[in-house]
Protein backbone atom coordinates (compact mmCIF):
# COMPACT_ATOMS: atom_id res chain seq x y z
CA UNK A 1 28.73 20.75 -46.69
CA UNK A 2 30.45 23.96 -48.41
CA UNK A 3 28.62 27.28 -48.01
CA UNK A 4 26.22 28.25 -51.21
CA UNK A 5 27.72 31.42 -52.23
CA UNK A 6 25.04 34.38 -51.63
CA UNK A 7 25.10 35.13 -55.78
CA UNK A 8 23.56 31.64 -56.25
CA UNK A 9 21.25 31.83 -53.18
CA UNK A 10 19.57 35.13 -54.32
CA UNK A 11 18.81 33.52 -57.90
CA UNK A 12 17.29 30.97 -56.10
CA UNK A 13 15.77 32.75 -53.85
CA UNK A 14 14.27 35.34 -57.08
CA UNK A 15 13.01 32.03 -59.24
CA UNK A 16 11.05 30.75 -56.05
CA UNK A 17 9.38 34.24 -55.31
CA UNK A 18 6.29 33.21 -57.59
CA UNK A 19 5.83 30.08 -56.38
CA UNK A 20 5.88 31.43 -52.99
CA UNK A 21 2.99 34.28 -53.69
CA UNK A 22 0.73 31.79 -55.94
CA UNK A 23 1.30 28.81 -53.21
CA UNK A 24 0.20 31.42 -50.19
CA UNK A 25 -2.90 32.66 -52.55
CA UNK A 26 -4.09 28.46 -53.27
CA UNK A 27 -3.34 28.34 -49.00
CA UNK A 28 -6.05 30.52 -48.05
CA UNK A 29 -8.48 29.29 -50.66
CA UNK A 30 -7.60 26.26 -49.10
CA UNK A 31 -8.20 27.43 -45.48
CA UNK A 32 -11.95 28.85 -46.88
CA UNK A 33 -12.83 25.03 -46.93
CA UNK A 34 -15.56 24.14 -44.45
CA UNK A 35 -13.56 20.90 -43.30
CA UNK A 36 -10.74 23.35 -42.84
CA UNK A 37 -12.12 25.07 -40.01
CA UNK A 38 -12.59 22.10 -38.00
CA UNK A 39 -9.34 21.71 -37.19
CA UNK A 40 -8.24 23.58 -33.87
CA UNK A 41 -6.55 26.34 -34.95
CA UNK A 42 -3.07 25.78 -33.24
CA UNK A 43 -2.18 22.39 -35.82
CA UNK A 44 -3.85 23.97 -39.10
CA UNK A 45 -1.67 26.67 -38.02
CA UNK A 46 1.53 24.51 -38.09
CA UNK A 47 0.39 22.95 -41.59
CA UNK A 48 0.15 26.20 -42.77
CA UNK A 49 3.91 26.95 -41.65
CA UNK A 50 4.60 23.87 -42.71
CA UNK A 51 3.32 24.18 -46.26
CA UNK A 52 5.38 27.90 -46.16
CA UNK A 53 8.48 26.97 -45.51
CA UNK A 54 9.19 23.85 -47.89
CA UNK A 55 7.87 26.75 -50.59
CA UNK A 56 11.05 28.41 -49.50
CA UNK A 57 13.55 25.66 -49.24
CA UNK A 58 13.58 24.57 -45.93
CA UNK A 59 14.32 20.79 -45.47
CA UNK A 60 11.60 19.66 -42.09
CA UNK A 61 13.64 17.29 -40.35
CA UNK A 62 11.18 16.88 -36.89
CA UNK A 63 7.59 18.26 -36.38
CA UNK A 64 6.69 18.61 -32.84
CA UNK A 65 9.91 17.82 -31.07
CA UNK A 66 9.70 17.35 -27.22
CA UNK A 67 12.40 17.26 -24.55
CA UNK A 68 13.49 19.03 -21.54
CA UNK A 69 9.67 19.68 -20.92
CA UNK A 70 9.60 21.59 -23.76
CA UNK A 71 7.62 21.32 -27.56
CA UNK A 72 9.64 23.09 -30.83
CA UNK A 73 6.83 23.02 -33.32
CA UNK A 74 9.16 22.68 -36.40
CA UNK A 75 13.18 21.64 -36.80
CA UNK A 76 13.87 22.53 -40.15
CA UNK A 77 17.30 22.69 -42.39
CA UNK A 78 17.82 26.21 -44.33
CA UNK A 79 20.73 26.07 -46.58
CA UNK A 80 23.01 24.72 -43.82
CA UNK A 81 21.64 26.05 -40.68
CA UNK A 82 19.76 23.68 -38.59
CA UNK A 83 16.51 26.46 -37.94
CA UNK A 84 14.39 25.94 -34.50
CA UNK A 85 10.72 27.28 -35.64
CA UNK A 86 8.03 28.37 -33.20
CA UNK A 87 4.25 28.96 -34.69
CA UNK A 88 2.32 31.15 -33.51
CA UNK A 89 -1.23 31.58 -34.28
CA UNK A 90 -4.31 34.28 -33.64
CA UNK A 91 -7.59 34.35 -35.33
CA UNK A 92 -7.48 38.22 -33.99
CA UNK A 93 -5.18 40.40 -32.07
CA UNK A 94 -7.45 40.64 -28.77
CA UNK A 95 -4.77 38.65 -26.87
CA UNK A 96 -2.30 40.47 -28.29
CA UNK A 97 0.49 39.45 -31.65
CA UNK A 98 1.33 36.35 -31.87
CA UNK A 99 5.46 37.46 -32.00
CA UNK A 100 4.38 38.92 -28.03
CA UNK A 101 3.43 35.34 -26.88
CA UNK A 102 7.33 33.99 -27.37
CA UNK A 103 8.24 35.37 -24.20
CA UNK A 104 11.18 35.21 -22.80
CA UNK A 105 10.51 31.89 -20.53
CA UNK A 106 9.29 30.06 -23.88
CA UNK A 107 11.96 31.51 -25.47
CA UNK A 108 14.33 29.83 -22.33
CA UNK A 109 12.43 26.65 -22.86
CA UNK A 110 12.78 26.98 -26.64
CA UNK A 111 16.57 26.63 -26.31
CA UNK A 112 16.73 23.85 -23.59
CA UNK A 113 14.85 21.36 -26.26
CA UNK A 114 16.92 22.87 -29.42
CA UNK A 115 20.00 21.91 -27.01
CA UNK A 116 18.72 18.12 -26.45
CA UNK A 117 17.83 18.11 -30.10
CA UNK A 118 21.64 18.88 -31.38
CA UNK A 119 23.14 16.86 -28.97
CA UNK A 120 20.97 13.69 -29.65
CA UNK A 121 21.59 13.97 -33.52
CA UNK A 122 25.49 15.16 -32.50
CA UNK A 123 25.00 18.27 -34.60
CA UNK A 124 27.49 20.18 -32.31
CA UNK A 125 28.94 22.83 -34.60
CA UNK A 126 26.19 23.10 -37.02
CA UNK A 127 24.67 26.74 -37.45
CA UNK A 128 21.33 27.12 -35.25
CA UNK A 129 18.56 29.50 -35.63
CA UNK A 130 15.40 30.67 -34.40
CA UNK A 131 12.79 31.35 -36.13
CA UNK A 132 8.72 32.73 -35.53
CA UNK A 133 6.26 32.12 -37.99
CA UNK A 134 3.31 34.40 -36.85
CA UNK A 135 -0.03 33.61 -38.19
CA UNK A 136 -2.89 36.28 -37.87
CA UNK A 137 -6.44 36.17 -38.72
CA UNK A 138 -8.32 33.22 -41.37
CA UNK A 139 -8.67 32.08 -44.38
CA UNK A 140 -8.38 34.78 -47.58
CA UNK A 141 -7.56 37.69 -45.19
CA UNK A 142 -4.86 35.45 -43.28
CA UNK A 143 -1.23 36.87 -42.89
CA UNK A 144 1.71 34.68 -42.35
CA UNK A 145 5.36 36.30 -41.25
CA UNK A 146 8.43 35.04 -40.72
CA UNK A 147 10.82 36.45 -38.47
CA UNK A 148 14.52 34.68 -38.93
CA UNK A 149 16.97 34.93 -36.14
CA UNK A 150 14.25 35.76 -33.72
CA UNK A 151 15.90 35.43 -30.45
């Protein structure tokens, strides 16, 4: 697949701007729901990153992949880089951010299962990423972040 060409990609990255901000507003209304809140917070989490990132063009290929003894919440395709997510989510900061809980060992675990992942699909050669999607606090007052090429 050629490479967009970054003139292109910032057009389509300035049309989808909008729809980003109005689909994060109609999120937490969403999240306000009282069925919402049943849900444990570590999976509504990873619908809301979910939700996020096909708003900004990313292609989910795998949700929850495990090997090597290791989970990657998300495998997603961003332009053409194949993009390893981790969610992280924290109704508060007590226990600290949620960037400071992708430590170095998850990190190391992180990259075992992105390894199996390529060479099962025999993606060698194909651009990889890593990516943190850090979720803090609920509902209306909720803020999502994405960090690209986090480690």
């Amino acid at each position: 697949m050629p490479p967009i060409p970054s003139h292109s990609r910032s057009i389509r990255n300035w049309i989808r701007r909008p729809y980003i901000a109005l689909g994060e507003l109609l999120d937490r209304c969403y999240e306000e729901l009282p069925w919402r809140r049943r849900l444990p917070l570590g999976p509504r989490g990873e619908q809301i990153a979910r939700r996020y990132l096909r708003r900004c063009g990313y292609l989910i290929l795998a949700r929850n992949y495990r090997a090597m003894g290791a989970e990657i919440d998300l495998v997603a395709l961003d332009d053409a880089a194949l993009v390893f997510v981790e969610v992280k989510a924290r109704s508060g900061l007590e226990a600290g951010t949620p960037q400071e809980a992708v430590d170095e060992r998850k990190q190391e675990q992180i990259r075992r299962a992105a390894e199996a992942y390529v060479a099962a699909r025999h993606a060698h050669g194909v651009a990889t990423r890593f990516d943190v999607i850090a979720i803090t606090g609920a509902g209306r007052r909720r803020k999502l972040e994405l960090i690209k090429d986090a480690f």
